[in-house]
N, C-alpha and C. Protein backbone atom coordinates (compact mmCIF):
# COMPACT_ATOMS: atom_id res chain seq x y z
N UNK A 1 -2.55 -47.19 -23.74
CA UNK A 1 -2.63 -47.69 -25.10
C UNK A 1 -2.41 -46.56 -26.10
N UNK A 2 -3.12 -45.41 -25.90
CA UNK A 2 -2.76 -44.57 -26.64
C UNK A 2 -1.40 -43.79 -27.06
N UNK A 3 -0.24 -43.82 -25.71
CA UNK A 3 1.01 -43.81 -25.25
C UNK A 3 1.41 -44.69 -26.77
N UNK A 4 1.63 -45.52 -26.67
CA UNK A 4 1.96 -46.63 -27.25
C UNK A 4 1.97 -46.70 -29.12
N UNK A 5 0.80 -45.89 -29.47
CA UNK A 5 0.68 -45.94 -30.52
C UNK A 5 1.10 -44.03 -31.13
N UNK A 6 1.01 -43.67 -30.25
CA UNK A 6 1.82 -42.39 -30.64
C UNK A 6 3.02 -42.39 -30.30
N UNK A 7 3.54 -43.00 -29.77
CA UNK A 7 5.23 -43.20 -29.87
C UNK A 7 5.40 -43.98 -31.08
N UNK A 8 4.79 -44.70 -31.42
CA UNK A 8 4.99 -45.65 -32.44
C UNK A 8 4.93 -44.59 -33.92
N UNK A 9 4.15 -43.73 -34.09
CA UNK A 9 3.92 -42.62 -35.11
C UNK A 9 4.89 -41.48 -35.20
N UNK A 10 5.53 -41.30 -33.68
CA UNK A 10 6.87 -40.67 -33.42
C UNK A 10 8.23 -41.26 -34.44
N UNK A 11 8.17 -42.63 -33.83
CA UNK A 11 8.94 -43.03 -34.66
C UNK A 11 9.01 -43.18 -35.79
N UNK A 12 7.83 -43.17 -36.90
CA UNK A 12 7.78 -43.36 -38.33
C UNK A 12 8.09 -41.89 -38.60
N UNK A 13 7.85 -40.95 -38.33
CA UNK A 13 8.07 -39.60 -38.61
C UNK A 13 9.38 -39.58 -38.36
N UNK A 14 9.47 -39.65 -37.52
CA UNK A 14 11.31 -39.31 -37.09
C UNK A 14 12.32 -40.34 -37.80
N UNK A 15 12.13 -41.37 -38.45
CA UNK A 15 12.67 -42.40 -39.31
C UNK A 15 12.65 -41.64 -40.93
N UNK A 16 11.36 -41.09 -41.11
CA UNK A 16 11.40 -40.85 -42.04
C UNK A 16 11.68 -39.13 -42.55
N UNK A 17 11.94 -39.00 -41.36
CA UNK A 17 12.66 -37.50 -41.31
C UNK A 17 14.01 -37.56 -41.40
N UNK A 18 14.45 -38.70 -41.03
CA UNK A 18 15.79 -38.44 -41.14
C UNK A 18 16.41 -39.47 -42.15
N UNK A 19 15.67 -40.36 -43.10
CA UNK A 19 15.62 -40.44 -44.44
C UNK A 19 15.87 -39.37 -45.19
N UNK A 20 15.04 -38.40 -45.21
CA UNK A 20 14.38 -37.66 -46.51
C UNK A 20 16.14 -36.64 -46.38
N UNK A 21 16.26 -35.93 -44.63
CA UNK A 21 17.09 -35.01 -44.50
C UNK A 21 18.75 -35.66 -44.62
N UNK A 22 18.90 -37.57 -44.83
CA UNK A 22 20.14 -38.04 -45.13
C UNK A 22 20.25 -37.81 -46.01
N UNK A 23 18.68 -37.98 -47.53
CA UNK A 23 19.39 -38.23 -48.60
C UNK A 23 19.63 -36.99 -49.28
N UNK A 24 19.39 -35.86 -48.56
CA UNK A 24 19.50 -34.22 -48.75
C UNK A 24 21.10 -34.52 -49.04
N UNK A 25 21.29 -34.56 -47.58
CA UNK A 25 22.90 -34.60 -47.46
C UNK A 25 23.56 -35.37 -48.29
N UNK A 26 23.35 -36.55 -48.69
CA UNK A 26 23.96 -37.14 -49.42
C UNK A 26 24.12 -36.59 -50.74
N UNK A 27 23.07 -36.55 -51.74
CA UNK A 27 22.91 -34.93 -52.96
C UNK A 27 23.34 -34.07 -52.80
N UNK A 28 23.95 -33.50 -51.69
CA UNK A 28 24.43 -32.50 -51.60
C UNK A 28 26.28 -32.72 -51.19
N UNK A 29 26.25 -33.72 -51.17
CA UNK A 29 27.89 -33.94 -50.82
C UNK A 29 28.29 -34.95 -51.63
N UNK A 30 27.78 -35.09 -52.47
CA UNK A 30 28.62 -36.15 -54.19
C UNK A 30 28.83 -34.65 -54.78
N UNK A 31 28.86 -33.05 -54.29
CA UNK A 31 29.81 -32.17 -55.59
C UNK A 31 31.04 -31.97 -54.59
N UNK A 32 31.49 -32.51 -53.43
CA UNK A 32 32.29 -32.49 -52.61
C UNK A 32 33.33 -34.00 -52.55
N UNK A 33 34.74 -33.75 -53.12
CA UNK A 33 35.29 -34.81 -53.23
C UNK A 33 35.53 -35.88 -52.28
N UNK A 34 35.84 -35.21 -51.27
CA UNK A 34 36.21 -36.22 -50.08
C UNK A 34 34.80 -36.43 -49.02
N UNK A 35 33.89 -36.50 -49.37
CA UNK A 35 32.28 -36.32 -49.18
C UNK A 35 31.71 -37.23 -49.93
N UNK A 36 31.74 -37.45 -51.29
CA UNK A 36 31.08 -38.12 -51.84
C UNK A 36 30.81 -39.67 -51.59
N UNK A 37 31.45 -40.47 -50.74
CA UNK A 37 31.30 -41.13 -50.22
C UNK A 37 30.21 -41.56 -49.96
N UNK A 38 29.28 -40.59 -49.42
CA UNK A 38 28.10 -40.25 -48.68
C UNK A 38 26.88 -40.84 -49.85
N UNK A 39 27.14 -40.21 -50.91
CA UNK A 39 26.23 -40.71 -52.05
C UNK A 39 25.91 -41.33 -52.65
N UNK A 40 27.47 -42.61 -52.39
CA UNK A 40 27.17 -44.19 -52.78
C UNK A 40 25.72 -45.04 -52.37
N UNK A 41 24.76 -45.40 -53.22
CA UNK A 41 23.76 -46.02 -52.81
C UNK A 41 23.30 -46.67 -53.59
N UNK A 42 21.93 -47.73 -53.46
CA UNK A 42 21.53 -48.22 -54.44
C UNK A 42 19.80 -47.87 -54.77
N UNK A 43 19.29 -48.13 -56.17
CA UNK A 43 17.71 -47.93 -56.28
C UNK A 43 16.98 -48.88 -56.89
N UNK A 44 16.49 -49.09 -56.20
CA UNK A 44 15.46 -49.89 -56.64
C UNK A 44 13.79 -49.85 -56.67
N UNK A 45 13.05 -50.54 -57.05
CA UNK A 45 11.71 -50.56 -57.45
C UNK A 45 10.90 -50.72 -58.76
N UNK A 46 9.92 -50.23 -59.35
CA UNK A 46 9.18 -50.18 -60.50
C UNK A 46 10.09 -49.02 -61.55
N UNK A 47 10.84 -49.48 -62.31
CA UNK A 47 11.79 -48.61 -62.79
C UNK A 47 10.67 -47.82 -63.60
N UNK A 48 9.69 -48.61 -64.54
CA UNK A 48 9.04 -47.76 -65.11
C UNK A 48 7.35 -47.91 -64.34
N UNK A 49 6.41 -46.99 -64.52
CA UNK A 49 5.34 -47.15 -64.13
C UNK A 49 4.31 -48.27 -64.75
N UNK A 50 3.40 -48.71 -63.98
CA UNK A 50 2.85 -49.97 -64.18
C UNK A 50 1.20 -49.40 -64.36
N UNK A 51 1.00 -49.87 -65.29
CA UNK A 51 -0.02 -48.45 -65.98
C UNK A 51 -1.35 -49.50 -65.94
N UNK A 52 -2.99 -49.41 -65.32
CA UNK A 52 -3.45 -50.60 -65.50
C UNK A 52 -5.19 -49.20 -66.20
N UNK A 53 -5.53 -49.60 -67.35
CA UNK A 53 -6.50 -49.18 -68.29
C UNK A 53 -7.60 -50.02 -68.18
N UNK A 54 -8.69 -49.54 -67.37
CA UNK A 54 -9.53 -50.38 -67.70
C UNK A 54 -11.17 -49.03 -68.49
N UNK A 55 -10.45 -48.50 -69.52
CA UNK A 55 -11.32 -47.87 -70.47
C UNK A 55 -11.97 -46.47 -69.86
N UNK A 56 -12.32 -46.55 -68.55
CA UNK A 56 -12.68 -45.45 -67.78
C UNK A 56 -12.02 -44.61 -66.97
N UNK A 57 -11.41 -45.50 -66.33
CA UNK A 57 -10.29 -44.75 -65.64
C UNK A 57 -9.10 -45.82 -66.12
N UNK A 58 -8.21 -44.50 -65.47
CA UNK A 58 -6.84 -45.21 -66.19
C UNK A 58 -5.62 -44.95 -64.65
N UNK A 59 -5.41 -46.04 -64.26
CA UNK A 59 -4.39 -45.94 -62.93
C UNK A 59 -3.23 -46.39 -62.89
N UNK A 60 -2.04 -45.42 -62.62
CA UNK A 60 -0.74 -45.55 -62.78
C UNK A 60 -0.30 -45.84 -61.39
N UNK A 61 0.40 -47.29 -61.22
CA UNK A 61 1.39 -47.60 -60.52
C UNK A 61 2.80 -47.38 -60.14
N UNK A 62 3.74 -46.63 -59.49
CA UNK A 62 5.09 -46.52 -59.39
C UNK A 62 5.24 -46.06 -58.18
N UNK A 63 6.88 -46.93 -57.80
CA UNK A 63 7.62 -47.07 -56.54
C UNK A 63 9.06 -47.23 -56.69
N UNK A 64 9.47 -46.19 -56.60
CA UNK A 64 11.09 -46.42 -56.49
C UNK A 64 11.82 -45.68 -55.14
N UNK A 65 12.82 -46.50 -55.04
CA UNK A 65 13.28 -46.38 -52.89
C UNK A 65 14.93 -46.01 -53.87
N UNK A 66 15.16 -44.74 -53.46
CA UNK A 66 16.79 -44.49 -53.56
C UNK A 66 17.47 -44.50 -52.38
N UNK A 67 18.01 -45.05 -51.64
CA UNK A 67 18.77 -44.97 -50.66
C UNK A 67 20.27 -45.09 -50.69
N UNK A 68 20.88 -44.31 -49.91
CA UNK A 68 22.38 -43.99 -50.19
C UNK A 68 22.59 -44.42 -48.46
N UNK A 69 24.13 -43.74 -48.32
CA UNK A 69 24.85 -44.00 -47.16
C UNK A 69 24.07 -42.92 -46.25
N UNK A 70 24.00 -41.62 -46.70
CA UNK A 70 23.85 -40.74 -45.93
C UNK A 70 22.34 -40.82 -45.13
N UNK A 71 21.72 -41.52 -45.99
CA UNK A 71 19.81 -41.66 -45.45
C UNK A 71 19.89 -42.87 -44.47
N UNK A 72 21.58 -44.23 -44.56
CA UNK A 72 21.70 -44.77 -43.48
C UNK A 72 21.89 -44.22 -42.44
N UNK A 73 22.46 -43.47 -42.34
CA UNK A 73 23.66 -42.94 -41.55
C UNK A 73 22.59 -42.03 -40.86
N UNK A 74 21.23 -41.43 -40.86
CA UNK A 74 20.03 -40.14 -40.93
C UNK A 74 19.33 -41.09 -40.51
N UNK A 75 19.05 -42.59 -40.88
CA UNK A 75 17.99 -43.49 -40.05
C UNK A 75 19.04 -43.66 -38.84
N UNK A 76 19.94 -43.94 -38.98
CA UNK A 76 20.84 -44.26 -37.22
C UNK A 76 20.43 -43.28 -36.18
N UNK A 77 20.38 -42.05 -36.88
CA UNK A 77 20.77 -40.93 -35.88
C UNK A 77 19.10 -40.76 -35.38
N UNK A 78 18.07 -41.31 -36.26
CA UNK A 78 17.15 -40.95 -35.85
C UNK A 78 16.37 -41.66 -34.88
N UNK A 79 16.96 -43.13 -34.82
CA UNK A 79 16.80 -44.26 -33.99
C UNK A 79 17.75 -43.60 -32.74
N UNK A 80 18.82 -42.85 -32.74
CA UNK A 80 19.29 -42.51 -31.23
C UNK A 80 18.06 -41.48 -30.83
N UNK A 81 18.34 -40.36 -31.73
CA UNK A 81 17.12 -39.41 -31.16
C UNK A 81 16.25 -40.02 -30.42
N UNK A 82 15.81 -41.32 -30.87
CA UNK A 82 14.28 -42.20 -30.40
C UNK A 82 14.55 -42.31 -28.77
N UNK A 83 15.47 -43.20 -28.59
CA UNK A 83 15.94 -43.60 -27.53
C UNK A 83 16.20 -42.57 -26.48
N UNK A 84 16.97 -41.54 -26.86
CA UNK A 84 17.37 -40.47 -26.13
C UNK A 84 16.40 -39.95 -25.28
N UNK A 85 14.97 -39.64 -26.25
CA UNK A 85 13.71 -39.10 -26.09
C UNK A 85 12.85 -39.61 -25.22
């Protein structure tokens, strides 16, 4: 059981490792012409923050997901890694 749930934590790390290190690449290859390709993406979420005051404390809400080609292309590779492993 324990097997099971640390592979499972493997995989969120390694998914989200190779998110963070696609959308590197991708930022980094829209100043590259025949590259930029890579940087086509879309964003979405709480464009502005969602602010909730209740006199004492005051708690700010926000979520925005940028994803491009290259953070696809960085989740693929990280789903082979998985498998490979």
């Amino acid at each position: 059981m324990a097997t099971k749930s640390r592979n499972t934590w493997f995989l969120i790390v390694l998914v989200c490792a190779g998110l963070v290190i696609g959308g590197l690449i991708g930022q980094l290859a829209s100043q590259i012409s025949w590259l930029n390709w890579l940087s086509y993406g879309q964003e979405f979420g709480l464009a502005e923050p969602l602010t909730l005051d209740l006199s004492v404390i005051k708690i700010t809400f926000g979520f925005v997901v940028n994803i491009n080609m290259a953070s696809i292309i960085g989740i693929a590779i990280a789903l082979l890694i998985y498998r490979w492993l």
